[in-house]
PDB file of N, CA and C in Angstrom:
ATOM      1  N   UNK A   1     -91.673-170.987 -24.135  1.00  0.00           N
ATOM      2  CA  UNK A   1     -92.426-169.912 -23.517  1.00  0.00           C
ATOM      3  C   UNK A   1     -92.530-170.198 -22.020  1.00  0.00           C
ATOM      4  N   UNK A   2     -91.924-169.164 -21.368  1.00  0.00           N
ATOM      5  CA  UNK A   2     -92.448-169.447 -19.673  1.00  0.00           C
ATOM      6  C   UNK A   2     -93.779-169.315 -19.037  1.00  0.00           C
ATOM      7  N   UNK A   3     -94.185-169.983 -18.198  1.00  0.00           N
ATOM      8  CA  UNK A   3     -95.016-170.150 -17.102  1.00  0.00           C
ATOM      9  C   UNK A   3     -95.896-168.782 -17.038  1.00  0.00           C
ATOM     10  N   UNK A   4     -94.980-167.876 -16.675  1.00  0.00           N
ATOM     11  CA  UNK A   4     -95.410-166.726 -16.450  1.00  0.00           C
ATOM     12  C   UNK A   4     -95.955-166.185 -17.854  1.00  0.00           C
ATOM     13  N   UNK A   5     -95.304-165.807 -19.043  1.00  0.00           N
ATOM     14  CA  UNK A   5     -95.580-165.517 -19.988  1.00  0.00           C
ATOM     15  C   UNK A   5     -97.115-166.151 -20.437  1.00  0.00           C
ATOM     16  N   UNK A   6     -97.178-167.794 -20.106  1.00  0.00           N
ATOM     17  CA  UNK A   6     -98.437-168.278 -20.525  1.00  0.00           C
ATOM     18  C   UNK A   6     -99.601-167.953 -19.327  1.00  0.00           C
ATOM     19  N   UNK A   7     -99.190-167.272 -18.393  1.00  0.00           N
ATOM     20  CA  UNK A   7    -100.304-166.795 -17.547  1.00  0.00           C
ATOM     21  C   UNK A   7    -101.173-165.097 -18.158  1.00  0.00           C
ATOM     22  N   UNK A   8     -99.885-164.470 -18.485  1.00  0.00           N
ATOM     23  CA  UNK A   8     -99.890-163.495 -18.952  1.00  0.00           C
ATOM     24  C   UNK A   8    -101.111-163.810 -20.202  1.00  0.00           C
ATOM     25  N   UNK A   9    -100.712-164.336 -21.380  1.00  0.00           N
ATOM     26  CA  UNK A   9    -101.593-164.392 -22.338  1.00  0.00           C
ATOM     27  C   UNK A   9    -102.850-165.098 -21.841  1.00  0.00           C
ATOM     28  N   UNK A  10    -103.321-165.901 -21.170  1.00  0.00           N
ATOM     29  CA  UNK A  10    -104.472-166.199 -20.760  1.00  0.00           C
ATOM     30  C   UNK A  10    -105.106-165.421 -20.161  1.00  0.00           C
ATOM     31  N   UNK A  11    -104.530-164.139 -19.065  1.00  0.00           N
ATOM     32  CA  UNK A  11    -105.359-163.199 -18.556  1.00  0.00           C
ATOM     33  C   UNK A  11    -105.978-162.086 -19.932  1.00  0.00           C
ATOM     34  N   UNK A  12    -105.049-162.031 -21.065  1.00  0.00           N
ATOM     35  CA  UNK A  12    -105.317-160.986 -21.994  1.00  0.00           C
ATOM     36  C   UNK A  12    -106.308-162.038 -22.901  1.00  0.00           C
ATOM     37  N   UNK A  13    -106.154-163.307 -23.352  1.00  0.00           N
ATOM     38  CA  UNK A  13    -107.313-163.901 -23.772  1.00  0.00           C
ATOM     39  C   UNK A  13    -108.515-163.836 -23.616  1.00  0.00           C
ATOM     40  N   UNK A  14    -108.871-163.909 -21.944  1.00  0.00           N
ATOM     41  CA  UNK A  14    -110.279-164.098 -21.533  1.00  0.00           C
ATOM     42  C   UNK A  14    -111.049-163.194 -21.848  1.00  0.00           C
ATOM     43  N   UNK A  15    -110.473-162.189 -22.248  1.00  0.00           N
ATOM     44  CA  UNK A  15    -111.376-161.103 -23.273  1.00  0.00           C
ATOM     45  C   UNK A  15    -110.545-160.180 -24.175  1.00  0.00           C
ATOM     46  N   UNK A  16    -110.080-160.849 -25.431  1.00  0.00           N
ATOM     47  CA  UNK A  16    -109.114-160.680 -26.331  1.00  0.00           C
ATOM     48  C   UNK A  16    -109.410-158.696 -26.557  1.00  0.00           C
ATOM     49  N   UNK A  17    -110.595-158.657 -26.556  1.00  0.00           N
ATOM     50  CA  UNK A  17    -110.851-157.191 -27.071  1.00  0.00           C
ATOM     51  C   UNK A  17    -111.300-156.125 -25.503  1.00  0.00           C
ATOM     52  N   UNK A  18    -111.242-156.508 -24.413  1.00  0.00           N
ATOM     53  CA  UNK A  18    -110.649-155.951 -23.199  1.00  0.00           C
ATOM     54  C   UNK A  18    -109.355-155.248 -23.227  1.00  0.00           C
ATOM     55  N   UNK A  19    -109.185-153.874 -22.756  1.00  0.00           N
ATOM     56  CA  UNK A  19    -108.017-153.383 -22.526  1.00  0.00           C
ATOM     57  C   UNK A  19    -107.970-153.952 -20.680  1.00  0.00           C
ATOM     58  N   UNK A  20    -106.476-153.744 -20.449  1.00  0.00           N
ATOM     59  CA  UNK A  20    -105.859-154.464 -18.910  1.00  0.00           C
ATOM     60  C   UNK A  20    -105.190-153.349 -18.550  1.00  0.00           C
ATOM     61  N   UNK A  21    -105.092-153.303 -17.409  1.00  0.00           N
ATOM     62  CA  UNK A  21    -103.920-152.101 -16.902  1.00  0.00           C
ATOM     63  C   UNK A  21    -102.895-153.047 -16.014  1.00  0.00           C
ATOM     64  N   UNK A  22    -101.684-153.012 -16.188  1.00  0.00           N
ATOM     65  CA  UNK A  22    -100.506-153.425 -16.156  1.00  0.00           C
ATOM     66  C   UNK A  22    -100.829-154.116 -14.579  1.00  0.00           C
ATOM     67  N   UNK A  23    -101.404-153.426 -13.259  1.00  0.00           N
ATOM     68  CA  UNK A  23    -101.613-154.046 -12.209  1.00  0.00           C
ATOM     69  C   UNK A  23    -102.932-155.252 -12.214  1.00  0.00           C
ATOM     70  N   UNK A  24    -103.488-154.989 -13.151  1.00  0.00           N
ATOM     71  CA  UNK A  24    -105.108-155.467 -13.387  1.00  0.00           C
ATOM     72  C   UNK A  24    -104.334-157.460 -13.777  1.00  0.00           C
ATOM     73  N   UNK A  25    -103.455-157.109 -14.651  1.00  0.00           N
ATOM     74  CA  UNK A  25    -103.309-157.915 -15.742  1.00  0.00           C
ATOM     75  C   UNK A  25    -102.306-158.896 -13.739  1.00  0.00           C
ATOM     76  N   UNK A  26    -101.210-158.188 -13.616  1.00  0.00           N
ATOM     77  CA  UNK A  26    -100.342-158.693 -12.550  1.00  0.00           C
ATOM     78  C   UNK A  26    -101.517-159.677 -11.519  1.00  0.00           C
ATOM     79  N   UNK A  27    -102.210-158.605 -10.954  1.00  0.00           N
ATOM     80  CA  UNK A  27    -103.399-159.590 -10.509  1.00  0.00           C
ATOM     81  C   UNK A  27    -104.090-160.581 -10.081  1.00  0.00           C
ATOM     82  N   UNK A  28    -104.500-160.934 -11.566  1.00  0.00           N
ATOM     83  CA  UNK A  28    -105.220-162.065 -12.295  1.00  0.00           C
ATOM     84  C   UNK A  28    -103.838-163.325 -12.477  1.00  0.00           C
ATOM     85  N   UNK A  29    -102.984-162.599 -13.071  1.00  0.00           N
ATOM     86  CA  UNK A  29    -101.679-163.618 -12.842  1.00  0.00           C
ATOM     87  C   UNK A  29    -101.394-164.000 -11.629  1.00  0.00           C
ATOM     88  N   UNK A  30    -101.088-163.423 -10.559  1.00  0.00           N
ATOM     89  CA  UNK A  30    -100.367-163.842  -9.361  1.00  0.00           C
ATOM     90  C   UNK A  30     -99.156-163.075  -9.087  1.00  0.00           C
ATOM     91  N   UNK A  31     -98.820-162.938 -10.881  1.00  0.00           N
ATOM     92  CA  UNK A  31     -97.495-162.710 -10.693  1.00  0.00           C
ATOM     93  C   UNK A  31     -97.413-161.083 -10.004  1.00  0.00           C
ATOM     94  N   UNK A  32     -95.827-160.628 -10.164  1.00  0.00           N
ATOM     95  CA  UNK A  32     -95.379-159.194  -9.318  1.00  0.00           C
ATOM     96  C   UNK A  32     -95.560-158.760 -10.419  1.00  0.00           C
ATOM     97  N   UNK A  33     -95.379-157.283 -10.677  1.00  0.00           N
ATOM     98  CA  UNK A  33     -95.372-156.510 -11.194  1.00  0.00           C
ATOM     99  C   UNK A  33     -93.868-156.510 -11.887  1.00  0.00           C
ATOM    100  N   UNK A  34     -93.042-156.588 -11.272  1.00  0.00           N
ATOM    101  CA  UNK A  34     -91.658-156.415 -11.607  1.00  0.00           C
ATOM    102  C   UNK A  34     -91.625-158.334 -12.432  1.00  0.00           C
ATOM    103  N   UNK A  35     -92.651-158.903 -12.864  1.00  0.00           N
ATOM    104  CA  UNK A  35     -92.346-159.919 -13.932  1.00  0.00           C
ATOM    105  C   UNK A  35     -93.320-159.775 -14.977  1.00  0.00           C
ATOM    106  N   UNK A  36     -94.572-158.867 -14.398  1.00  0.00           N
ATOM    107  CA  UNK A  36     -95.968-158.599 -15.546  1.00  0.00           C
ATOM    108  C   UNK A  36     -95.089-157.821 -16.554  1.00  0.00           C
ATOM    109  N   UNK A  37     -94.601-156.623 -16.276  1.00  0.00           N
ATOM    110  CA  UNK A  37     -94.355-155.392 -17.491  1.00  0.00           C
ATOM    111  C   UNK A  37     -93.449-155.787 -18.101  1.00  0.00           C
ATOM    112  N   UNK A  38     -92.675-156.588 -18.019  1.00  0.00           N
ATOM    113  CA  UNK A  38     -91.218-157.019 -18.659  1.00  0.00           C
ATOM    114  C   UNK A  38     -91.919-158.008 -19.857  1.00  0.00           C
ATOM    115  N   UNK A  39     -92.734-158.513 -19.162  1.00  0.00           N
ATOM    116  CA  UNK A  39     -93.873-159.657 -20.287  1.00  0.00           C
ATOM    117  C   UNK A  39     -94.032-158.850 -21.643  1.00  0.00           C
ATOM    118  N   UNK A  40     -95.104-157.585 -20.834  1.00  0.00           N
ATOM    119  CA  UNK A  40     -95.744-156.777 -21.450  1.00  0.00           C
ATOM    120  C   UNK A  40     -94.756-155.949 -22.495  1.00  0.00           C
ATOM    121  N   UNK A  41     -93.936-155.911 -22.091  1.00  0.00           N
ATOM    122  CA  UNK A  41     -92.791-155.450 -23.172  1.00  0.00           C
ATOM    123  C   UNK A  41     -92.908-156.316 -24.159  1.00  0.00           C
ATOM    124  N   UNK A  42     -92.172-157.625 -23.822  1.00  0.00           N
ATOM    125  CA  UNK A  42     -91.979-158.277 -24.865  1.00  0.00           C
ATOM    126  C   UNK A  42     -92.642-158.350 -26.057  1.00  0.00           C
ATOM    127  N   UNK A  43     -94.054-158.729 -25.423  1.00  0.00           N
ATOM    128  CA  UNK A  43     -95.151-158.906 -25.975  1.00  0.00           C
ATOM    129  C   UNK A  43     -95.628-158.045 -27.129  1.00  0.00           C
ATOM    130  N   UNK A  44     -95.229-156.654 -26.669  1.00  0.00           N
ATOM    131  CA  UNK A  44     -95.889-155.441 -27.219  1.00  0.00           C
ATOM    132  C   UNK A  44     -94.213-155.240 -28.681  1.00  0.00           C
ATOM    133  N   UNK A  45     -93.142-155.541 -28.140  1.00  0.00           N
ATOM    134  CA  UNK A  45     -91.990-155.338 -29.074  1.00  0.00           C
ATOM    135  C   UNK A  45     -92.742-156.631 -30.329  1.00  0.00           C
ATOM    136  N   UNK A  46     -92.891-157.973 -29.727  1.00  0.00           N
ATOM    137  CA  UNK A  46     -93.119-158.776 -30.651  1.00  0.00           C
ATOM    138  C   UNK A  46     -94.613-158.912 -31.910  1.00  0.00           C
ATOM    139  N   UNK A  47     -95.251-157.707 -31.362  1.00  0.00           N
ATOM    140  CA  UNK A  47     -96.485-157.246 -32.000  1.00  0.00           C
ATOM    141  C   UNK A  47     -97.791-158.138 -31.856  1.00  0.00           C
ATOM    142  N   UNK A  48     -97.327-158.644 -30.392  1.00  0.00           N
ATOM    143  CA  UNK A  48     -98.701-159.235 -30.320  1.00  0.00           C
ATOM    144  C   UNK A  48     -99.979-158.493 -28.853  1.00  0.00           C
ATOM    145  N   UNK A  49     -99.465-157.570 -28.883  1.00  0.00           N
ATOM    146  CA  UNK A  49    -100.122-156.485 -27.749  1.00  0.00           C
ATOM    147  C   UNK A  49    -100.010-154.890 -27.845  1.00  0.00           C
ATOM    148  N   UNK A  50    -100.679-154.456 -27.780  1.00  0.00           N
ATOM    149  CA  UNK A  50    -100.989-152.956 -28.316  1.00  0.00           C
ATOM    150  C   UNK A  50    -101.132-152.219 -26.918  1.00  0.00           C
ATOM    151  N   UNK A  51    -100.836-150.746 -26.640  1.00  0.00           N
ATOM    152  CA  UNK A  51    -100.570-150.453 -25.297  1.00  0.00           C
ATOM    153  C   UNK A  51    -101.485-148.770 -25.483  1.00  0.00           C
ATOM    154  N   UNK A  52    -101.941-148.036 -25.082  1.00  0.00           N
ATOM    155  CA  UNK A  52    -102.093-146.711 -24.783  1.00  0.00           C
ATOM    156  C   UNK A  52    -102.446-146.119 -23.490  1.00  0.00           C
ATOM    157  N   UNK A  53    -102.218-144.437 -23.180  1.00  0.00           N
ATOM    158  CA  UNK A  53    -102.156-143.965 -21.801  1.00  0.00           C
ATOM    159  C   UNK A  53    -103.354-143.601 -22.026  1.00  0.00           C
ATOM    160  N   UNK A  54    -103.890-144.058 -20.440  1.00  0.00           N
ATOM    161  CA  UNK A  54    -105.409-143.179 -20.222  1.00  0.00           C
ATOM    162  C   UNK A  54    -104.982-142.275 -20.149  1.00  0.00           C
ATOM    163  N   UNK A  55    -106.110-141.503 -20.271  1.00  0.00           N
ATOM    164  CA  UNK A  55    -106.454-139.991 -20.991  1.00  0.00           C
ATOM    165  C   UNK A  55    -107.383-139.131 -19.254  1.00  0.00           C
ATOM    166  N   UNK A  56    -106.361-139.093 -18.434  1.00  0.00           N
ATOM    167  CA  UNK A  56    -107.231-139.038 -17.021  1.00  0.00           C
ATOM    168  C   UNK A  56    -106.288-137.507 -16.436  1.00  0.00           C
ATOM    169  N   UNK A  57    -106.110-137.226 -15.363  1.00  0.00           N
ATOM    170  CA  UNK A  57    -105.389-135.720 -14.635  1.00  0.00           C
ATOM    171  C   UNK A  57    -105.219-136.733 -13.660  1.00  0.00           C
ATOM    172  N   UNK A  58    -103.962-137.257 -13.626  1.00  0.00           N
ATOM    173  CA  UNK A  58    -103.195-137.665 -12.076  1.00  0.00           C
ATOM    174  C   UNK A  58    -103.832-137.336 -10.982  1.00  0.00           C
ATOM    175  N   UNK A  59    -103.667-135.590 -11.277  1.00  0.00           N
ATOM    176  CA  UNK A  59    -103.840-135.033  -9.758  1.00  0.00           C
ATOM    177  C   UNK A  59    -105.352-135.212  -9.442  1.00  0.00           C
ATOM    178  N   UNK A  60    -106.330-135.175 -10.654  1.00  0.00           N
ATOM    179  CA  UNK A  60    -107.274-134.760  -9.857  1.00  0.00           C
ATOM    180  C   UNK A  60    -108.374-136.561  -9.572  1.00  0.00           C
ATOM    181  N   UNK A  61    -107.734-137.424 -10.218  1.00  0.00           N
ATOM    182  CA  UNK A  61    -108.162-138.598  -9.817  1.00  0.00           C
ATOM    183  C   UNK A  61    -107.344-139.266  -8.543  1.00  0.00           C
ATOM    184  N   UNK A  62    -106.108-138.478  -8.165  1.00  0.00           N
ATOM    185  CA  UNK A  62    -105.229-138.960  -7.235  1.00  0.00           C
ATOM    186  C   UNK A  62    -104.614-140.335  -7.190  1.00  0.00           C
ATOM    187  N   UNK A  63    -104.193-140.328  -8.479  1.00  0.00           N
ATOM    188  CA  UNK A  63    -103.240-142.026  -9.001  1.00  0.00           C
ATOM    189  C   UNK A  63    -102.896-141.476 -10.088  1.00  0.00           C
ATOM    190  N   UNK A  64    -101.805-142.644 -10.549  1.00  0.00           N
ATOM    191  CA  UNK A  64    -100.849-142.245 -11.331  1.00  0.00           C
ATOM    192  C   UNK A  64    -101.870-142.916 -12.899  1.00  0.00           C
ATOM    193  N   UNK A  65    -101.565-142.189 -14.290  1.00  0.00           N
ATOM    194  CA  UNK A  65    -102.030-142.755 -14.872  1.00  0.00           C
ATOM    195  C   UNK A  65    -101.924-144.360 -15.865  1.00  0.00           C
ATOM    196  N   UNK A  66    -102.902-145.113 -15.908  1.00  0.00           N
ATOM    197  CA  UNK A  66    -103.134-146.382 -16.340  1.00  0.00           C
ATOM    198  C   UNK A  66    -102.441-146.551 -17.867  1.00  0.00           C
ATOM    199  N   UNK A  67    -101.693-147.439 -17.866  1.00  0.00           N
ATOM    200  CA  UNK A  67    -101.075-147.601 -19.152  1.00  0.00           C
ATOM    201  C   UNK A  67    -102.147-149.291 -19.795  1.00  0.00           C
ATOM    202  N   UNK A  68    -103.004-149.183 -20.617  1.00  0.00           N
ATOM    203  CA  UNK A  68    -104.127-150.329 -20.841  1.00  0.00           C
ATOM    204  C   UNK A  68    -103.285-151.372 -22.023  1.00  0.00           C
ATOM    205  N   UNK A  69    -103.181-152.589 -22.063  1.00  0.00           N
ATOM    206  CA  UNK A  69    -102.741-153.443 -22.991  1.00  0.00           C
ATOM    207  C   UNK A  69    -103.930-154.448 -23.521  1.00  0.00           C
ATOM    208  N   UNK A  70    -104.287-154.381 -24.463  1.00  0.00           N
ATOM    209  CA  UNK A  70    -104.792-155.488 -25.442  1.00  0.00           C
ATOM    210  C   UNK A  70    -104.177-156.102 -26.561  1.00  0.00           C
ATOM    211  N   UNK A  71    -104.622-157.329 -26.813  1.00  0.00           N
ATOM    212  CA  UNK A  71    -104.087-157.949 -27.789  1.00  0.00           C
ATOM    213  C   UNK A  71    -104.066-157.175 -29.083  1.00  0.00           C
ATOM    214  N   UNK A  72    -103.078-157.671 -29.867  1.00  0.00           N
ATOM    215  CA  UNK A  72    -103.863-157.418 -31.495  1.00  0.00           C
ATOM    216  C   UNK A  72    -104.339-158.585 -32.048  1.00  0.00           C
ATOM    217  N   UNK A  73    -104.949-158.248 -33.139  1.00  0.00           N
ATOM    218  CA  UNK A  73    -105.702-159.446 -34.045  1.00  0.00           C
ATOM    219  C   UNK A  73    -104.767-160.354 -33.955  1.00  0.00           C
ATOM    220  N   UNK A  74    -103.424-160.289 -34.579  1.00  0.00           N
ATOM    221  CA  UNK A  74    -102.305-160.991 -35.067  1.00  0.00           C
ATOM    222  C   UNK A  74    -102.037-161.956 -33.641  1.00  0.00           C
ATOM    223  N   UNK A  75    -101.892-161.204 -32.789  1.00  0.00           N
ATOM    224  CA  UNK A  75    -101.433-161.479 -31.655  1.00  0.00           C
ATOM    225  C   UNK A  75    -102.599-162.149 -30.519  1.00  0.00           C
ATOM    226  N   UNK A  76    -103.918-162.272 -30.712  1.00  0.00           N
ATOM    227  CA  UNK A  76    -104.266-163.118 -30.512  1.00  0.00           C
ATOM    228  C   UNK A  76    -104.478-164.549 -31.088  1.00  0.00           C
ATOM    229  N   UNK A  77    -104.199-164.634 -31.969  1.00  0.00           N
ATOM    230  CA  UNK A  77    -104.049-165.975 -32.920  1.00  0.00           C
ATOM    231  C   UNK A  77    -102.701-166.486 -32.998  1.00  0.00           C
ATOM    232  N   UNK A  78    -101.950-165.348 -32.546  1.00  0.00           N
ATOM    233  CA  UNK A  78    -100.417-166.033 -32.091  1.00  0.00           C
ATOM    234  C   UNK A  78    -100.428-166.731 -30.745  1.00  0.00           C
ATOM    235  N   UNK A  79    -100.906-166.455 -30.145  1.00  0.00           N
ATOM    236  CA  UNK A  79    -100.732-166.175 -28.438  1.00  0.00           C
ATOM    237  C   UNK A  79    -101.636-167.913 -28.304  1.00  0.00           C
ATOM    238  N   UNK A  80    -102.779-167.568 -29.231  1.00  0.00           N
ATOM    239  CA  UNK A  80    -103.789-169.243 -28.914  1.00  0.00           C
ATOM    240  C   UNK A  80    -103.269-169.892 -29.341  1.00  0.00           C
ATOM    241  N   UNK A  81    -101.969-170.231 -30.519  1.00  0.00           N
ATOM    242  CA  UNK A  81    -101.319-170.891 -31.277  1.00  0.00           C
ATOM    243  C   UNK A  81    -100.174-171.631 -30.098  1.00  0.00           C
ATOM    244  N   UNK A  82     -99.977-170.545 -29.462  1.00  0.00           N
ATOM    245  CA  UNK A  82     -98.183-170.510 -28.742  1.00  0.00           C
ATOM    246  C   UNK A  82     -98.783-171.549 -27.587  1.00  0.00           C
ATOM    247  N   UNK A  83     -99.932-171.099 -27.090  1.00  0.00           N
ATOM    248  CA  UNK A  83    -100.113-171.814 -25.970  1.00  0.00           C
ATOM    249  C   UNK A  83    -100.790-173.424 -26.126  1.00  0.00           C
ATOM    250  N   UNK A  84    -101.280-173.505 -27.372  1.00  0.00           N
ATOM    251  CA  UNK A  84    -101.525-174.750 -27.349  1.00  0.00           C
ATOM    252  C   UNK A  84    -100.555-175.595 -28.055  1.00  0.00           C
ATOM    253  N   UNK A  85     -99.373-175.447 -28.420  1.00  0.00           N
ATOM    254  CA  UNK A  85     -98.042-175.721 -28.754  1.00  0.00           C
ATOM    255  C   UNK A  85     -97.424-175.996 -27.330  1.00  0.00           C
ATOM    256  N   UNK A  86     -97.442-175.161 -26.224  1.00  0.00           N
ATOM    257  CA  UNK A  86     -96.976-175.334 -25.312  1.00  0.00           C
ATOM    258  C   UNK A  86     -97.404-176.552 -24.487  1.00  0.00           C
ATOM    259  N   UNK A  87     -99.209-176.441 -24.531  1.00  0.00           N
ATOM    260  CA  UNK A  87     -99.810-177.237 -23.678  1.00  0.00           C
ATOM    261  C   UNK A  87     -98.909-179.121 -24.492  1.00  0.00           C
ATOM    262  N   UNK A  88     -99.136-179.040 -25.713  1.00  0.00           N
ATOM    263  CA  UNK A  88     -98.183-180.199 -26.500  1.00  0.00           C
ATOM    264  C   UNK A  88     -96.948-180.776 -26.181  1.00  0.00           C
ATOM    265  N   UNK A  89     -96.347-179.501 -25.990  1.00  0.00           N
ATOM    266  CA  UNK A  89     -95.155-179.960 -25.274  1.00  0.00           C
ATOM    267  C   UNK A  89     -95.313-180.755 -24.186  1.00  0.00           C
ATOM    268  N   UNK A  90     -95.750-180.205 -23.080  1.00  0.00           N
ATOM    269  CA  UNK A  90     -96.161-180.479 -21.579  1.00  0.00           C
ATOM    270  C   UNK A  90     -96.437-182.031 -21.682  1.00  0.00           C
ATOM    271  N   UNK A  91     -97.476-182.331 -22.680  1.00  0.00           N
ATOM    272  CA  UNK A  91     -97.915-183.731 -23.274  1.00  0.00           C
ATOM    273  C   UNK A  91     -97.017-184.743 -23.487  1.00  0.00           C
ATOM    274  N   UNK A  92     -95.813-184.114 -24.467  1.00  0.00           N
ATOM    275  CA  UNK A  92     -94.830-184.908 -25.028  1.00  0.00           C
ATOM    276  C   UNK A  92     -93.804-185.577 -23.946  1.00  0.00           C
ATOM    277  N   UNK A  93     -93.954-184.507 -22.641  1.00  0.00           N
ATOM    278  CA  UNK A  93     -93.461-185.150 -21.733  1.00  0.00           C
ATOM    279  C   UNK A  93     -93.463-185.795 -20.667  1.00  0.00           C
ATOM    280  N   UNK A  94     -94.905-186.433 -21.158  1.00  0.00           N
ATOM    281  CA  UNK A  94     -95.668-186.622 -19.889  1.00  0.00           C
ATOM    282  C   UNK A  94     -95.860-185.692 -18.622  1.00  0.00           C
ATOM    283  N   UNK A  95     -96.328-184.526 -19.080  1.00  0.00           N
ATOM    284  CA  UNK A  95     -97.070-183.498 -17.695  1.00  0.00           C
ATOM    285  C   UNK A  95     -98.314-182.905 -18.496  1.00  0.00           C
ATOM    286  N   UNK A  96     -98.819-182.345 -17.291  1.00  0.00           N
ATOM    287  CA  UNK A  96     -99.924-181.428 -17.917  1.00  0.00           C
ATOM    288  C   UNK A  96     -99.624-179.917 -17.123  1.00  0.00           C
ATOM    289  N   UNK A  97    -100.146-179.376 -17.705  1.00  0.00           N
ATOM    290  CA  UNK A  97    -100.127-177.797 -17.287  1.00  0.00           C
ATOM    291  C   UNK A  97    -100.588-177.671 -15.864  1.00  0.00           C
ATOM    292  N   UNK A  98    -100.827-178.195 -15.319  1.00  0.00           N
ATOM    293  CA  UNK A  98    -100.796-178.224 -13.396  1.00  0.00           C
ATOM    294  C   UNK A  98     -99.776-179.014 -12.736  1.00  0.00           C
ATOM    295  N   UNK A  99     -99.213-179.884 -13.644  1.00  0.00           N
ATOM    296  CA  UNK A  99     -97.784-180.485 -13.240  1.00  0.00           C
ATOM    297  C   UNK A  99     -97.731-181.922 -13.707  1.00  0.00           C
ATOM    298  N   UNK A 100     -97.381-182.718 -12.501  1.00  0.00           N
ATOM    299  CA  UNK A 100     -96.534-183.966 -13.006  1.00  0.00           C
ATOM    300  C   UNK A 100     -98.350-184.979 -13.353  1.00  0.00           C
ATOM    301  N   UNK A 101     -98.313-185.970 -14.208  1.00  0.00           N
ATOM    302  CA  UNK A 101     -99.126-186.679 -14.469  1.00  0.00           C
ATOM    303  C   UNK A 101     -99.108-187.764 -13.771  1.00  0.00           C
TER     304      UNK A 101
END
């Protein structure tokens, strides 16, 4: 799992039952946008993130409308699984998740 990907699920963790909007989520990551939604794909193909369009008038809020992602059940117990598998790894090789030990 990449870097980015495990930033991704920690921003959707910190409040598993929070919806995110695709810039909200980019954000909190650091990351661009052009590496958040590609996540968010994945994520959402692999069934561990659920997606729907706000329900808003473009024109008359003057922005485009918010596409919101939350976890699913499944997919938060995947996601806490994946990452502390990961953090293991990091272990096995002598690093920690901020870098070299």
């Amino acid at each position: 799992m990449t870097v980015q990907t495990q930033a991704v699920l920690h921003a959707l963790l910190a409040d598993p039952h929070a919806e995110l909007y695709g810039l909200e989520i980019a954000d909190r990551t650091g990351l661009l946008p052009g590496s958040t939604y590609p996540i968010l794909v994945r994520l959402k193909q692999a069934g561990w993130v659920k997606d729907r369009w706000e329900l808003v008038d473009p024109h008359a809020e003057r922005r485009p409308r918010r596409r919101y992602y939350q976890l699913t059940e499944d997919g938060a117990v995947a996601a806490r699984t994946a990452l502390r598998t990961a953090r293991v790894g990091l272990r096995n090789w002598g690093l920690s998740a901020g870098g070299a030990t």
